[in-house]
Protein backbone atom coordinates (compact mmCIF):
# COMPACT_ATOMS: atom_id res chain seq x y z
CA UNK A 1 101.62 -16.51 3.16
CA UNK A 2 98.09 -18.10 4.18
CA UNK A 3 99.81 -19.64 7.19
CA UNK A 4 101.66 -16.15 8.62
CA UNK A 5 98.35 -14.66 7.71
CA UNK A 6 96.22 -17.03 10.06
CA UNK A 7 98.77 -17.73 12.60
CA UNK A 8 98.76 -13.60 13.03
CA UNK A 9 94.98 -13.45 12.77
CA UNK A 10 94.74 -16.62 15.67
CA UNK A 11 97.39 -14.48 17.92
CA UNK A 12 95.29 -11.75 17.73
CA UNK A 13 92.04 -13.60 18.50
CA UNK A 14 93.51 -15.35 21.51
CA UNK A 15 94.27 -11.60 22.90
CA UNK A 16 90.77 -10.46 21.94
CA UNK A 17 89.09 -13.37 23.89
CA UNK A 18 91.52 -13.58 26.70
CA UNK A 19 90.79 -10.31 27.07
CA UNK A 20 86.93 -10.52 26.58
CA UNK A 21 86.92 -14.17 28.88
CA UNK A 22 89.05 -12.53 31.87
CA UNK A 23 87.37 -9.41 31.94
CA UNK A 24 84.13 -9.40 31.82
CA UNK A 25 81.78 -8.72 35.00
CA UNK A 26 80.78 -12.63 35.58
CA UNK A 27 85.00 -13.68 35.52
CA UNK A 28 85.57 -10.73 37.75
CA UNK A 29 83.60 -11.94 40.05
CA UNK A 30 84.31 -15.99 39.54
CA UNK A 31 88.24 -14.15 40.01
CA UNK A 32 88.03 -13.15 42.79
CA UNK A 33 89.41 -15.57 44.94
CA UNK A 34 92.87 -14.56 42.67
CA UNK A 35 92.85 -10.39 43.75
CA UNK A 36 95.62 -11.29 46.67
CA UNK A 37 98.38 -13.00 43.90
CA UNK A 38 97.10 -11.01 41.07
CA UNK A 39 99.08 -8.30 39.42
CA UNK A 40 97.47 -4.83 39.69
CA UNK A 41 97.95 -4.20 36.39
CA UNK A 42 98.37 -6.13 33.18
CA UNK A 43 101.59 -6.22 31.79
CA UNK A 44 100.04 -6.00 27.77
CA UNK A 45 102.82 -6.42 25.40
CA UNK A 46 103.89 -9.36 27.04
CA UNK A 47 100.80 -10.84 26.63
CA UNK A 48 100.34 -9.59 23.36
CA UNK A 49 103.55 -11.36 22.24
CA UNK A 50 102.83 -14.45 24.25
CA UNK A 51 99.21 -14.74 22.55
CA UNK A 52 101.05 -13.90 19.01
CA UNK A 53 103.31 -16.69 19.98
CA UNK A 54 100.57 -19.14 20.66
CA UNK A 55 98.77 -18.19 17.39
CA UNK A 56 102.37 -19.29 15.34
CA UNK A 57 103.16 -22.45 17.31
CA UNK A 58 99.32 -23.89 17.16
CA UNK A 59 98.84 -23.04 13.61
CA UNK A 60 102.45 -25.27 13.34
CA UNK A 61 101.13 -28.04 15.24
CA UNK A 62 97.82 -28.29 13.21
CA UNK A 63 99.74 -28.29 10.60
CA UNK A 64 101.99 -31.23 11.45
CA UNK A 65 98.85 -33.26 12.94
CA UNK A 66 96.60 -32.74 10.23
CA UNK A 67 96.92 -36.11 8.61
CA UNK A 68 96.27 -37.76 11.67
CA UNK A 69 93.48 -35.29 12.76
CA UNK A 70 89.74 -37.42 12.18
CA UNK A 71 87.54 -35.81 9.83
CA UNK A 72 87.73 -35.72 5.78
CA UNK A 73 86.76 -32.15 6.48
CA UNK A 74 88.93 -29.02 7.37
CA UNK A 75 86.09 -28.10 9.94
CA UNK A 76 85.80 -31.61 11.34
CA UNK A 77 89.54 -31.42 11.50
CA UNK A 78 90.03 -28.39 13.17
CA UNK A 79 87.31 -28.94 15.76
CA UNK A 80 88.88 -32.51 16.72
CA UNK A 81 92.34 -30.26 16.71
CA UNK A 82 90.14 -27.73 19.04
CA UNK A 83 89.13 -30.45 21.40
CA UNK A 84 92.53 -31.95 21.74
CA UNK A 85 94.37 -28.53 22.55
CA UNK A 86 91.33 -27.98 25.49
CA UNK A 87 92.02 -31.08 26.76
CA UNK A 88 95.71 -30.60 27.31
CA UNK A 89 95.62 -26.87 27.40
CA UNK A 90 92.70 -26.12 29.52
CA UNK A 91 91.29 -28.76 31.26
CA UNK A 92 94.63 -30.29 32.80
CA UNK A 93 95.12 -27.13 33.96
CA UNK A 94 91.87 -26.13 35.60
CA UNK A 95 91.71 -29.94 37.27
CA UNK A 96 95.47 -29.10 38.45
CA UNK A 97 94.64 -26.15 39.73
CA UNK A 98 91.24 -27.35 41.48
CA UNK A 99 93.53 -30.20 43.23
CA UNK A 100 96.15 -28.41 44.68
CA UNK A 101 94.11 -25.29 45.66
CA UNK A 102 90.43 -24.77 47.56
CA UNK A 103 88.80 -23.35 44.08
CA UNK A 104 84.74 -23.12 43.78
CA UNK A 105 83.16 -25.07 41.26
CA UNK A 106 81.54 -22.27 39.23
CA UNK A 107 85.65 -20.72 38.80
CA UNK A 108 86.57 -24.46 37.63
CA UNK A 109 84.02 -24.87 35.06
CA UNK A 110 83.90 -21.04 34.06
CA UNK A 111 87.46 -21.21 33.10
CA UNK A 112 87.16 -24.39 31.32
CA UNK A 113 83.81 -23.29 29.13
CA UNK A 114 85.97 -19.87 28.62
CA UNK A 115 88.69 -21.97 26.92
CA UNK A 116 86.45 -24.27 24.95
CA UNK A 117 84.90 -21.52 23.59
CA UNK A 118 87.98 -19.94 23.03
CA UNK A 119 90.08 -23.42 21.56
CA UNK A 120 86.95 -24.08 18.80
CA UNK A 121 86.96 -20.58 17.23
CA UNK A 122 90.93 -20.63 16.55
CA UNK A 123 90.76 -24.75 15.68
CA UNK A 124 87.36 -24.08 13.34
CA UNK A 125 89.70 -21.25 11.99
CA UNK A 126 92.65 -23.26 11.42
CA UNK A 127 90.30 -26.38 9.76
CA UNK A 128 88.38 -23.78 7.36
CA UNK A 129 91.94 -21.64 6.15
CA UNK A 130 94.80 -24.31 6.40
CA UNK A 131 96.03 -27.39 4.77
CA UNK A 132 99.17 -28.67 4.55
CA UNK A 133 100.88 -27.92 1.24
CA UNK A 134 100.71 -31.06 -0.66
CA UNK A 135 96.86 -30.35 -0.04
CA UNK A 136 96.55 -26.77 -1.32
């Protein structure tokens, strides 16, 4: 029950902070260079299901690395979890994205403070709220 609890709660907060990190007047601006391939208008239950998605499947994959997570603490745990996800979430994709296409600076490291930010809230929530059975 915990885990379909926090998985839900971790959905929702990706949403919230997508939402909050994308919208805000300093990433409109940092955006910009986006306006001619971005969609006029957000298509909201998809992304609502896709960040519900990502709450399930992350929780999961704590879950299965916990054991091999450093840290003797949940916290410790679930930031080393957090830092691990924004490396291979976030950061390959901002450095992808900065080779292939002429992107400033400030959009580059914006994006990639947004989603550290973002990654250590749901992995500190994960490390404080889950443990794998055996453990509870």
């Amino acid at each position: 029950m915990i885990y379909f609890v926090v998985s839900l709660a971790s959905g929702l907060l990706f949403g919230i902070m997508d939402g909050f990190a994308n919208a805000n007047p300093l990433a409109t601006r940092l955006y910009q260079l986006y306006n001619p391939v971005a969609r006029t208008a957000v298509n909201v239950p998809a992304g609502i299901v896709i960040d519900l998605v990502y709450g399930f499947l992350m929780a999961a994959i704590y879950l299965l690395l916990y054991h091999s997570l450093p840290g003797g603490l949940g916290i410790i745990k679930g930031v080393s979890y957090a830092l691990l996800m924004w490396f291979f979430r976030v950061v390959m994709s901002v450095l992808s994205q900065w080779v292939m296409f002429n992107i400033p600076y400030s959009s580059v490291l914006y994006t990639a403070g947004a989603g550290l930010v973002e990654l250590l809230v749901i992995g500190m929530l994960y490390g404080l709220t889950l443990k794998p059975k055996e453990e509870e």
